[in-house]
C-alpha atoms as a PDB file:
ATOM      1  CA  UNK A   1      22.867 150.482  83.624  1.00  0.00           C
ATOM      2  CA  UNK A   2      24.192 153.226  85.892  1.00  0.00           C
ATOM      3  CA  UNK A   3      27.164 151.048  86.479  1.00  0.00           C
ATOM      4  CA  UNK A   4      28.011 149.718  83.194  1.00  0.00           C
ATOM      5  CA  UNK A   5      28.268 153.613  81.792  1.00  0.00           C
ATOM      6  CA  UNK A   6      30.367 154.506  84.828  1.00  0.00           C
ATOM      7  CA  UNK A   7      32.734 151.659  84.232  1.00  0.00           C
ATOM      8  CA  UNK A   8      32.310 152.932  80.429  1.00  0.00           C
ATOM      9  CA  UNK A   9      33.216 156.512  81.263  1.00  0.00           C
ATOM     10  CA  UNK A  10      35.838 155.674  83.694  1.00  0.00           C
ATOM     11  CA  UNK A  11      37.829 153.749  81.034  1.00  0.00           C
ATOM     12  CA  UNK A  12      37.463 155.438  78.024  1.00  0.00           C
ATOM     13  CA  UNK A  13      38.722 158.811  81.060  1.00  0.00           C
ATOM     14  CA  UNK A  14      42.003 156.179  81.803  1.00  0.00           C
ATOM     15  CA  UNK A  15      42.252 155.728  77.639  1.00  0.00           C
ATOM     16  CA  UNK A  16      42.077 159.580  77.068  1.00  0.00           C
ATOM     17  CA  UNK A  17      41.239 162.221  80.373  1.00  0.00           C
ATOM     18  CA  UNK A  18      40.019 164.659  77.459  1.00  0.00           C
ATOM     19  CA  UNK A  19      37.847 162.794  76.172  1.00  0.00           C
ATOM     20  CA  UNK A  20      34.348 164.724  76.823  1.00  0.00           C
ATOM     21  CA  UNK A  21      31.065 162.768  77.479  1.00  0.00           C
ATOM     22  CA  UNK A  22      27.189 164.850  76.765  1.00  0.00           C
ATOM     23  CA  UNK A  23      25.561 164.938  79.776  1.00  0.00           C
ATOM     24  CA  UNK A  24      21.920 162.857  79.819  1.00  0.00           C
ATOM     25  CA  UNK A  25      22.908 161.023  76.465  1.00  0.00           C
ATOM     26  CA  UNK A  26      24.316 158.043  78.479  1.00  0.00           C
ATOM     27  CA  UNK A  27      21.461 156.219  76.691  1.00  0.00           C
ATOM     28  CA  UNK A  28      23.019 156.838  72.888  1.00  0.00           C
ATOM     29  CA  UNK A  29      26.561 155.802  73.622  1.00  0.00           C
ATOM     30  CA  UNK A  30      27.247 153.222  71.034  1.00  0.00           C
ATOM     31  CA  UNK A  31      30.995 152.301  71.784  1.00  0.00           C
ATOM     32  CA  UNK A  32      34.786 153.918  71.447  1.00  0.00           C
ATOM     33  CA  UNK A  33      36.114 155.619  67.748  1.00  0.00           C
ATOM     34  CA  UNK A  34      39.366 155.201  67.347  1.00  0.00           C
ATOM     35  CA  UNK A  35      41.678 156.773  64.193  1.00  0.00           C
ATOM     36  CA  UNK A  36      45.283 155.403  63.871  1.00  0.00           C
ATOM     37  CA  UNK A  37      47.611 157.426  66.218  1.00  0.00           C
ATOM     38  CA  UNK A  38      44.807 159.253  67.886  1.00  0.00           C
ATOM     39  CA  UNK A  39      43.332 158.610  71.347  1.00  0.00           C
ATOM     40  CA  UNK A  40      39.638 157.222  71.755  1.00  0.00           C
ATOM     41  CA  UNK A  41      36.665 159.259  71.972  1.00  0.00           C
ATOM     42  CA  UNK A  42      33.033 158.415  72.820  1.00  0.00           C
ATOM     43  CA  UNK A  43      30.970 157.539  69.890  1.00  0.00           C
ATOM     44  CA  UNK A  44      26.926 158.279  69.954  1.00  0.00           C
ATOM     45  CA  UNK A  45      24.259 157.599  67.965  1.00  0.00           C
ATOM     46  CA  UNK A  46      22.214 160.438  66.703  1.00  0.00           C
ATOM     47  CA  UNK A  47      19.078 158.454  66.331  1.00  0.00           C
ATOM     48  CA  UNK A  48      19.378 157.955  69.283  1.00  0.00           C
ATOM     49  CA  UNK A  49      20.190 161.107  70.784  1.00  0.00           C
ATOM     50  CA  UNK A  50      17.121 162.793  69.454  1.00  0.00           C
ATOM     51  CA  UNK A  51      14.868 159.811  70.917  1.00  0.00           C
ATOM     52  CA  UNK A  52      15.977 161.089  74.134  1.00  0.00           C
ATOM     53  CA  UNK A  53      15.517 164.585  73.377  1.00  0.00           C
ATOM     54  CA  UNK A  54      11.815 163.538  72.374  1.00  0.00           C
ATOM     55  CA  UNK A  55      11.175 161.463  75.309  1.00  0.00           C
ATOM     56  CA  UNK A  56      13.628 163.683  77.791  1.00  0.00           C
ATOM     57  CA  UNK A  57      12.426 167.011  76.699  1.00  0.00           C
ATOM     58  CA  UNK A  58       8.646 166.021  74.777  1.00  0.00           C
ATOM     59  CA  UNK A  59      10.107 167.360  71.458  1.00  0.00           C
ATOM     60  CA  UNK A  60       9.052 166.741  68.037  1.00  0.00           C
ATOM     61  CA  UNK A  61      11.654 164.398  66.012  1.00  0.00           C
ATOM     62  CA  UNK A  62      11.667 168.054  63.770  1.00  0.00           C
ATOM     63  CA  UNK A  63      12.481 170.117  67.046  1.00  0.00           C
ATOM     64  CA  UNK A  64      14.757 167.351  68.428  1.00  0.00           C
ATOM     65  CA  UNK A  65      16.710 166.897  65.302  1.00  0.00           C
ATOM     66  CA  UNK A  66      16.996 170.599  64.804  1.00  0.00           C
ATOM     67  CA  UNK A  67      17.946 170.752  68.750  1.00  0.00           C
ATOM     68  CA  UNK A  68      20.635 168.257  68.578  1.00  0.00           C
ATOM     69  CA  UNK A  69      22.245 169.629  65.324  1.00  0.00           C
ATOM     70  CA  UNK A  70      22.635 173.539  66.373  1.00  0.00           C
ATOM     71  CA  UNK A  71      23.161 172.779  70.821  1.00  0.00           C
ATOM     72  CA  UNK A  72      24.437 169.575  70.583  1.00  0.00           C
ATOM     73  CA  UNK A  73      26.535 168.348  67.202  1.00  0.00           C
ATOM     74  CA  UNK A  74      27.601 171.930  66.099  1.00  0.00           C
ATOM     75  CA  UNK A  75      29.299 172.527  69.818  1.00  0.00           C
ATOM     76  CA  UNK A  76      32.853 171.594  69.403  1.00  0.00           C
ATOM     77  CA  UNK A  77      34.635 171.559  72.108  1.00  0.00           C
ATOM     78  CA  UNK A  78      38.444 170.931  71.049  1.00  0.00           C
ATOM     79  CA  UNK A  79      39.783 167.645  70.485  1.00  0.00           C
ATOM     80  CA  UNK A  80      37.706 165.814  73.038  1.00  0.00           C
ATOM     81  CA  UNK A  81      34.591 166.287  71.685  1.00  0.00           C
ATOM     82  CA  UNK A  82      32.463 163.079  71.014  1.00  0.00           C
ATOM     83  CA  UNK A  83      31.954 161.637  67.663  1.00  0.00           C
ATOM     84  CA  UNK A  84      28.066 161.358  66.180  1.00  0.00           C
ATOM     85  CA  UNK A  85      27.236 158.760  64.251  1.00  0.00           C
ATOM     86  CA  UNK A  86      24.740 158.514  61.119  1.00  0.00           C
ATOM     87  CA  UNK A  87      23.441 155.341  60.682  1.00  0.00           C
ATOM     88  CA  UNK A  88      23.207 155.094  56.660  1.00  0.00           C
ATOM     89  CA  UNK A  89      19.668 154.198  56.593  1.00  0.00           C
ATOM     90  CA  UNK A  90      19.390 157.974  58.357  1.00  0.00           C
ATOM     91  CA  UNK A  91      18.662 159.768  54.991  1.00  0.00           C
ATOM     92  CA  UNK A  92      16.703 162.533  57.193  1.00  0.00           C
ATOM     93  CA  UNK A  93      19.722 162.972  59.718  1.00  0.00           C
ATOM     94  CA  UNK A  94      22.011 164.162  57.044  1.00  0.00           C
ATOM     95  CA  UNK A  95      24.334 166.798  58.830  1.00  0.00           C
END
């Protein structure tokens, strides 16, 4: 999988060089967003961030989800910062 997410990173990094990627989240990446006349960003899942906060870090989905929203969703970090993703069956990841 190593591979796959470097080829991943390396293209989206050709597509748009600001484009910012969270370190250790390599297993939420869901794909490229894309808005007309605006370069690509990575898109994650949040479910699946905070699974690998739980299993990365042993938190609590309560802990993880708290975590991710404060450290990891609420840092923006200019125009290369990554889009999240809410699945709509998520009721209880509601930002």
């Amino acid at each position: 999988m190593a591979t796959d997410i470097e080829h991943v990173r390396a293209t989206l990094a050709e597509e748009n060089p600001d484009a910012l990627w969270p370190d250790g989240f390599e297993d939420a990446y869901i794909g490229q967003a894309r808005r007309c006349g605006q370069p690509a960003l990575a898109a994650f899942s949040v479910r699946k961030c905070i699974e690998v906060l739980m299993v990365r870090d042993g938190m609590t989905w309560e802990e993880a989800s708290e975590y991710f929203e404060f450290n990891v969703a609420g840092a923006w970090s200019g125009a290369g910062t990554p889009v999240w993703i809410y699945d709509q069956e998520d009721d209880d990841l509601d930002p």
